[in-house]
C-alpha atoms as a PDB file:
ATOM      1  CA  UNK A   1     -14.940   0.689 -12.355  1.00  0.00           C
ATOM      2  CA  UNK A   2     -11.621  -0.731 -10.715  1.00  0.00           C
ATOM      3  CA  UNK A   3      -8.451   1.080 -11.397  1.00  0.00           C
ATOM      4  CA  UNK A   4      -6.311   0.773 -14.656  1.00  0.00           C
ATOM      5  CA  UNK A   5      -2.624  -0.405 -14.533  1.00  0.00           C
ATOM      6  CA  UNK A   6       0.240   0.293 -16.656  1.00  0.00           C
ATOM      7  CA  UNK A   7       0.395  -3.466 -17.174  1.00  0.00           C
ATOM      8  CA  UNK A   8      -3.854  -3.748 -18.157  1.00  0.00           C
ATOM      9  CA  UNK A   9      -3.998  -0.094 -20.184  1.00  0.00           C
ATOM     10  CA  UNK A  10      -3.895  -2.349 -23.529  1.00  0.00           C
ATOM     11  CA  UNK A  11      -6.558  -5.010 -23.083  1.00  0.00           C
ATOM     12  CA  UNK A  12      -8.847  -2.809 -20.731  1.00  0.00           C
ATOM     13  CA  UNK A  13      -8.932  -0.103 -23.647  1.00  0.00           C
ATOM     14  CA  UNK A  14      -9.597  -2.635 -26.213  1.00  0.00           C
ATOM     15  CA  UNK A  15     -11.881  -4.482 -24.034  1.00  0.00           C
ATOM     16  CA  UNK A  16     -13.930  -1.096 -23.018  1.00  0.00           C
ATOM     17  CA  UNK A  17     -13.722   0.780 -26.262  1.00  0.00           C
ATOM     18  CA  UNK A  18     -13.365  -1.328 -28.913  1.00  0.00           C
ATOM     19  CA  UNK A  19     -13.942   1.630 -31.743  1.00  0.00           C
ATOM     20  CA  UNK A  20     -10.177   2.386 -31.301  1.00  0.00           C
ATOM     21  CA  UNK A  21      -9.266  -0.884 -33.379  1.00  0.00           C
ATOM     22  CA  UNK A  22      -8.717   0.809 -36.625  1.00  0.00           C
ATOM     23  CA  UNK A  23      -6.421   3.380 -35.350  1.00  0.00           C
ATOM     24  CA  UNK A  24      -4.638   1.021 -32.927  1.00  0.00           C
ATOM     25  CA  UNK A  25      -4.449  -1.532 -36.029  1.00  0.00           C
ATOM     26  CA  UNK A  26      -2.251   1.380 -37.605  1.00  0.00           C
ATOM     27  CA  UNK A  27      -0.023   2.142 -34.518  1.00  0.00           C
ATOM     28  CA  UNK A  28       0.602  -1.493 -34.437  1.00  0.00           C
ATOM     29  CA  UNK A  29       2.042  -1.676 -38.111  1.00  0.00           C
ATOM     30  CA  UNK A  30       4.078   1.196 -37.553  1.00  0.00           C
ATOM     31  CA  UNK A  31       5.900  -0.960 -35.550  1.00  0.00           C
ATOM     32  CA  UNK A  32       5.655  -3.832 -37.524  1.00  0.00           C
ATOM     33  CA  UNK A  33       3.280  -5.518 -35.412  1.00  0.00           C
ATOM     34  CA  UNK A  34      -0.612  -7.173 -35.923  1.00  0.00           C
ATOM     35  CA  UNK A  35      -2.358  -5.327 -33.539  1.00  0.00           C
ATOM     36  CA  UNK A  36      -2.939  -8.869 -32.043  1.00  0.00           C
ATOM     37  CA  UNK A  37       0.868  -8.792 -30.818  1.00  0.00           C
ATOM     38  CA  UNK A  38       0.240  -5.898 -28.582  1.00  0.00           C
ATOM     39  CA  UNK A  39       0.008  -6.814 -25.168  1.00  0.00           C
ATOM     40  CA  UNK A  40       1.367  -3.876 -23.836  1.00  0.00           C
ATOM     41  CA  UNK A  41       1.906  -0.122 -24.886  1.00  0.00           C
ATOM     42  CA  UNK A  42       5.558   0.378 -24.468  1.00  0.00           C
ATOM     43  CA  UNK A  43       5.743  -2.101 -27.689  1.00  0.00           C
ATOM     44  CA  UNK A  44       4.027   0.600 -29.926  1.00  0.00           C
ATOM     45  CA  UNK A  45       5.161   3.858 -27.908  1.00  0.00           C
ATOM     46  CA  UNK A  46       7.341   5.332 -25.494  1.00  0.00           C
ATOM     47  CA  UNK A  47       4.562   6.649 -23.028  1.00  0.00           C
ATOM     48  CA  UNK A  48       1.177   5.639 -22.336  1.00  0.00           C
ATOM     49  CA  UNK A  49      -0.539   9.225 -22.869  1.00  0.00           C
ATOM     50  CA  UNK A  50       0.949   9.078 -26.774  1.00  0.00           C
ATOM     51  CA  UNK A  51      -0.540   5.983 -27.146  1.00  0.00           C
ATOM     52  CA  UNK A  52      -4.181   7.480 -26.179  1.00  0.00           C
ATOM     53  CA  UNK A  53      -3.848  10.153 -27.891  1.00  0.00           C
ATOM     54  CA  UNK A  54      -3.007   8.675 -31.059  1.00  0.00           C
ATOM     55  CA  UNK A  55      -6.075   5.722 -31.152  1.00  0.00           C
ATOM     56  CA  UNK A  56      -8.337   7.793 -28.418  1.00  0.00           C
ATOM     57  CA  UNK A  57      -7.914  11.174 -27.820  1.00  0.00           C
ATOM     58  CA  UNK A  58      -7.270  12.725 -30.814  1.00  0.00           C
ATOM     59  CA  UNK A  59      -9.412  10.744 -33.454  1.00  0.00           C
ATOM     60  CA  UNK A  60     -12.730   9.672 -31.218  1.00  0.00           C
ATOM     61  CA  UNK A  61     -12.816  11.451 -27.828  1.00  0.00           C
ATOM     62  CA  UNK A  62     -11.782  15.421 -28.380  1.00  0.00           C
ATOM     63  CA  UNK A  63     -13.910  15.442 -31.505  1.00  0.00           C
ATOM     64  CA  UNK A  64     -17.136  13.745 -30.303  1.00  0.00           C
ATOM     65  CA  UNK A  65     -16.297  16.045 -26.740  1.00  0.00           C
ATOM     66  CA  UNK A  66     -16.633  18.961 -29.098  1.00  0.00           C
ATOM     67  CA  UNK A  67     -19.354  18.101 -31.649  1.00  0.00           C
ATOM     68  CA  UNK A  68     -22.759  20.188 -31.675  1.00  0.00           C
ATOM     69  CA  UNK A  69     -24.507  17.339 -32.010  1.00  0.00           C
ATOM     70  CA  UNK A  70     -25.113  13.662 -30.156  1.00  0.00           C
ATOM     71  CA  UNK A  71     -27.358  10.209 -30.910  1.00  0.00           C
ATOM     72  CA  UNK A  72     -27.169   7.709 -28.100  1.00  0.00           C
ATOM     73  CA  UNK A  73     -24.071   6.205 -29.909  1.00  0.00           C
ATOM     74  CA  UNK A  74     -22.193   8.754 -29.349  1.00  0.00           C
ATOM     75  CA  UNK A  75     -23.478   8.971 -25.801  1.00  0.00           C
ATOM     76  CA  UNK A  76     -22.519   5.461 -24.813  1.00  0.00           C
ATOM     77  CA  UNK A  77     -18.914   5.586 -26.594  1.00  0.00           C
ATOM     78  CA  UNK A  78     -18.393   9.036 -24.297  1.00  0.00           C
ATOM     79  CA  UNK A  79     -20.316   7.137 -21.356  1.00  0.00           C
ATOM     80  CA  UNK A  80     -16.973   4.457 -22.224  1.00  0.00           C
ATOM     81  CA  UNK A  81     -14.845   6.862 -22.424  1.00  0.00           C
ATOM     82  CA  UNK A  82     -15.467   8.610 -18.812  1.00  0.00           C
ATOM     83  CA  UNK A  83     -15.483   4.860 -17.705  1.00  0.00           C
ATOM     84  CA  UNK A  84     -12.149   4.571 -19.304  1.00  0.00           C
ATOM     85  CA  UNK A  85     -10.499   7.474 -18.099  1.00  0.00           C
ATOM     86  CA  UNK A  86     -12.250   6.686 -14.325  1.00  0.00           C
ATOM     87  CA  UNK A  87      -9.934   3.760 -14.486  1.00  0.00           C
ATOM     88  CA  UNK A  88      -6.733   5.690 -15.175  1.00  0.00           C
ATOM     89  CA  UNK A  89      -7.538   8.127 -12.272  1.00  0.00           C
ATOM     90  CA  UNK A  90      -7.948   5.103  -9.985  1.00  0.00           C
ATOM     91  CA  UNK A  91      -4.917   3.107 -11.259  1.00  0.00           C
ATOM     92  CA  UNK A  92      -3.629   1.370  -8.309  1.00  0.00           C
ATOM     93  CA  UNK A  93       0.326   2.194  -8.634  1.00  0.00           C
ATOM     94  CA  UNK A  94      -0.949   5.731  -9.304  1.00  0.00           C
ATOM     95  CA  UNK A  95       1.408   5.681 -12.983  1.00  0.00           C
ATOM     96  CA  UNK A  96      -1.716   6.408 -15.199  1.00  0.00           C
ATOM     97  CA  UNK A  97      -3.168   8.866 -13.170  1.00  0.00           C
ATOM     98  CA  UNK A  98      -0.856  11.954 -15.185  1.00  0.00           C
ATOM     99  CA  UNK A  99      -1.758  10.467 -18.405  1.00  0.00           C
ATOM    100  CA  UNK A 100      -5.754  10.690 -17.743  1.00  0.00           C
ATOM    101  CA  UNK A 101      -4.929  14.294 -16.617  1.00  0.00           C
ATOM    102  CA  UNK A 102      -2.886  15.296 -19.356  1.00  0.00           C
ATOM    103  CA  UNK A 103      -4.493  13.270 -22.483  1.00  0.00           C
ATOM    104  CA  UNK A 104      -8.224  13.794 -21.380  1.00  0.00           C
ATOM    105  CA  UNK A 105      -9.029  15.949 -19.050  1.00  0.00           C
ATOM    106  CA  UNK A 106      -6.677  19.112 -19.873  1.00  0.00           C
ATOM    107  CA  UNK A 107      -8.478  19.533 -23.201  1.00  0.00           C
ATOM    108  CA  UNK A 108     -11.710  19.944 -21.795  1.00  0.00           C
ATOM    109  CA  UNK A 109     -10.494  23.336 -21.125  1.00  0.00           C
ATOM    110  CA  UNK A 110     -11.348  24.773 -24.195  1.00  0.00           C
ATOM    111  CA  UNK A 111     -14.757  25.519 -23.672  1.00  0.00           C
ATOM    112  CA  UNK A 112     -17.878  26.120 -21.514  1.00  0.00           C
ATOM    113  CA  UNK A 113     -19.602  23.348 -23.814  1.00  0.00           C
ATOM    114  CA  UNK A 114     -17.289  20.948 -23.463  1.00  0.00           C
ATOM    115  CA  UNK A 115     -16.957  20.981 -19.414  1.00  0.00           C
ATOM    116  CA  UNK A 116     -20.845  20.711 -19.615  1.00  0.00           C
ATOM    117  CA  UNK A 117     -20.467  17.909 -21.217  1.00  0.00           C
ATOM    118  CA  UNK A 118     -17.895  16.411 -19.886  1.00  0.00           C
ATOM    119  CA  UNK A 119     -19.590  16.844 -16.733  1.00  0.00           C
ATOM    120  CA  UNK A 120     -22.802  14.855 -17.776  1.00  0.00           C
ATOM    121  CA  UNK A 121     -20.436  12.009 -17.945  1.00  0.00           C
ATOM    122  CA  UNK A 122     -17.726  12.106 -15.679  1.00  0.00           C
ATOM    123  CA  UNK A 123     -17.771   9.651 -12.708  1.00  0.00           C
ATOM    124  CA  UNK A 124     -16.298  11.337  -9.011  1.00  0.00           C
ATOM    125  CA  UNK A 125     -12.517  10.748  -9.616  1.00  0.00           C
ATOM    126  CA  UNK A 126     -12.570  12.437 -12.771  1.00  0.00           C
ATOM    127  CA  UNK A 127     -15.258  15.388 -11.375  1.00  0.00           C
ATOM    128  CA  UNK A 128     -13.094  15.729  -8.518  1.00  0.00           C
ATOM    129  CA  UNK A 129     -10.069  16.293 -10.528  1.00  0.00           C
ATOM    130  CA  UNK A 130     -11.289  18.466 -13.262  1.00  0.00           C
ATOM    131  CA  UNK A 131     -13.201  20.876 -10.481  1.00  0.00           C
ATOM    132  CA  UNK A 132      -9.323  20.818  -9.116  1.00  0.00           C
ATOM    133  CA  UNK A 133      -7.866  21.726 -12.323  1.00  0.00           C
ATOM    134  CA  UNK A 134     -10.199  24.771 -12.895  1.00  0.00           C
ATOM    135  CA  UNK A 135      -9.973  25.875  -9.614  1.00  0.00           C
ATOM    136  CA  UNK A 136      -6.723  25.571  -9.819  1.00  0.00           C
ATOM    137  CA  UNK A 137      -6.549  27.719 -13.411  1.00  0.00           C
ATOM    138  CA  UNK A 138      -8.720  30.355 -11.463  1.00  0.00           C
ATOM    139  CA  UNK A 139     -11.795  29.033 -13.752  1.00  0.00           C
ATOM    140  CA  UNK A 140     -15.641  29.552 -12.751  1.00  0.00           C
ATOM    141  CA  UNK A 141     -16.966  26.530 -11.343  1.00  0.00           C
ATOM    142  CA  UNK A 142     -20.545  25.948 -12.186  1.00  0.00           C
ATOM    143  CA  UNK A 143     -22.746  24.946  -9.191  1.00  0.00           C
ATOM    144  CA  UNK A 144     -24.178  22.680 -11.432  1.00  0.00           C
ATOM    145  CA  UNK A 145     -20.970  20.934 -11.878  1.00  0.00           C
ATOM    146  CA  UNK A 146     -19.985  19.706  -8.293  1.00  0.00           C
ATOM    147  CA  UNK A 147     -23.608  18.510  -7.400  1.00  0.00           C
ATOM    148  CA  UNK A 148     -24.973  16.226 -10.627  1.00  0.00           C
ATOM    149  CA  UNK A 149     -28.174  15.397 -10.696  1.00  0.00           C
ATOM    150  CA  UNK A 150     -27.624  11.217 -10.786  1.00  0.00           C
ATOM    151  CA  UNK A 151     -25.433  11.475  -7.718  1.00  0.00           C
ATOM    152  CA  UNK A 152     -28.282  12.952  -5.782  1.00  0.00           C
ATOM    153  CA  UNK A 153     -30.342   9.803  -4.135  1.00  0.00           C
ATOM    154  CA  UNK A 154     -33.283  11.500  -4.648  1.00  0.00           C
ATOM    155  CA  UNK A 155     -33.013  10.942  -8.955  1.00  0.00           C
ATOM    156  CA  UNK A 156     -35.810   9.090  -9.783  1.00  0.00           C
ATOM    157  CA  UNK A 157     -33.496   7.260 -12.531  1.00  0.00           C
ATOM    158  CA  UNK A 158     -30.034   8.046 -12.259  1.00  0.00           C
ATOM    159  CA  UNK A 159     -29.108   5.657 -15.266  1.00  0.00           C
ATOM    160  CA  UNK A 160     -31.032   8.990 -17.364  1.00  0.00           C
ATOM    161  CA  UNK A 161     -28.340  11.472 -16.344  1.00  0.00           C
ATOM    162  CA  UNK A 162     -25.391   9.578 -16.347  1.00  0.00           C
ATOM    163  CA  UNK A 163     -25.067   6.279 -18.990  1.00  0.00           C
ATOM    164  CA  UNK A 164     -22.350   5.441 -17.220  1.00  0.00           C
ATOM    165  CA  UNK A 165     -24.753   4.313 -14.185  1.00  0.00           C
ATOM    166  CA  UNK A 166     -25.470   1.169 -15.153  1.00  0.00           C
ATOM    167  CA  UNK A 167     -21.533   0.071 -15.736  1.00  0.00           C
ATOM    168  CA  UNK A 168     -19.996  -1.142 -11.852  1.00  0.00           C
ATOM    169  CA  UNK A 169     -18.792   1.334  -9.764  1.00  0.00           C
ATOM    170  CA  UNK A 170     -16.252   0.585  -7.052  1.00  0.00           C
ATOM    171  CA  UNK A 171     -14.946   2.373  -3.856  1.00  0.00           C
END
């Protein structure tokens, strides 16, 4: 994944995760645009991070990050996600990389399962910054965390513990 800029945040996230249509359909209206129109996010908001959390964060990501149970669906879409989010960290004018701390990865504070979790799919920008932000927070750090299993050359498939193997890594 290549870093995310302020000026690609719209296309990339429609491009990567096209599930957010319907609720970026209604930010769009709101402001009296066709979601079509928007080629950028300050035309439908005044930061980036409200933007994501209004067709991203709030309606898709948190609750699919918190729900007991997950198809392969719902494994790809996070797989996205983490992809997604990988971007911001790695955004080249380093303008995103706040919002992907603040929109995503704070929430995943609020429990045990949902670090687990977000752990089976975050790629080593995002791991490094969320083991930083609980060490941080004086959190427990799970030794399973900082050494995941499809990082480990040895995997036999490494596309089986992360989805997100098989979409491009750069850097």
């Amino acid at each position: 994944m290549r870093g995310i800029s302020s000026d690609e945040l719209v296309p990339q996230l429609l491009r990567l995760l096209p599930e957010v249509e319907p609720h970026f359909e209604k930010a769009a209206e709101r402001h009296g645009l066709r979601m079509s129109e928007v080629t950028h996010w300050e035309q439908v908001n005044t930061h980036p991070g409200t933007l994501l959390s209004e067709v991203l964060a709030h309606p898709l990501f948190q609750p699919l990050m918190e729900s007991p149970e997950m198809d392969a669906n719902a494994e790809d879409f996070l797989s996205r996600c983490f992809a997604f989010v990988e971007g911001l960290e790695e955004d080249p004018e380093g303008r995103l990389v706040d919002t992907a701390y603040f929109t995503f990865l704070e929430f995943l504070m609020e429990s045990a399962e949902t670090l687990d979790r977000a752990f089976r799919f975050a790629w080593p920008k995002t791991r490094a910054e969320i083991l930083s932000m609980l060490r941080a927070w004086n959190v427990p750090v799970d030794p399973a965390w900082e050494n995941p299993a499809w990082e480990n050359p040895a995997a036999e498939n490494p596309a089986a513990e992360n989805p997100a193997a098989g979409i491009e890594r750069q850097g």
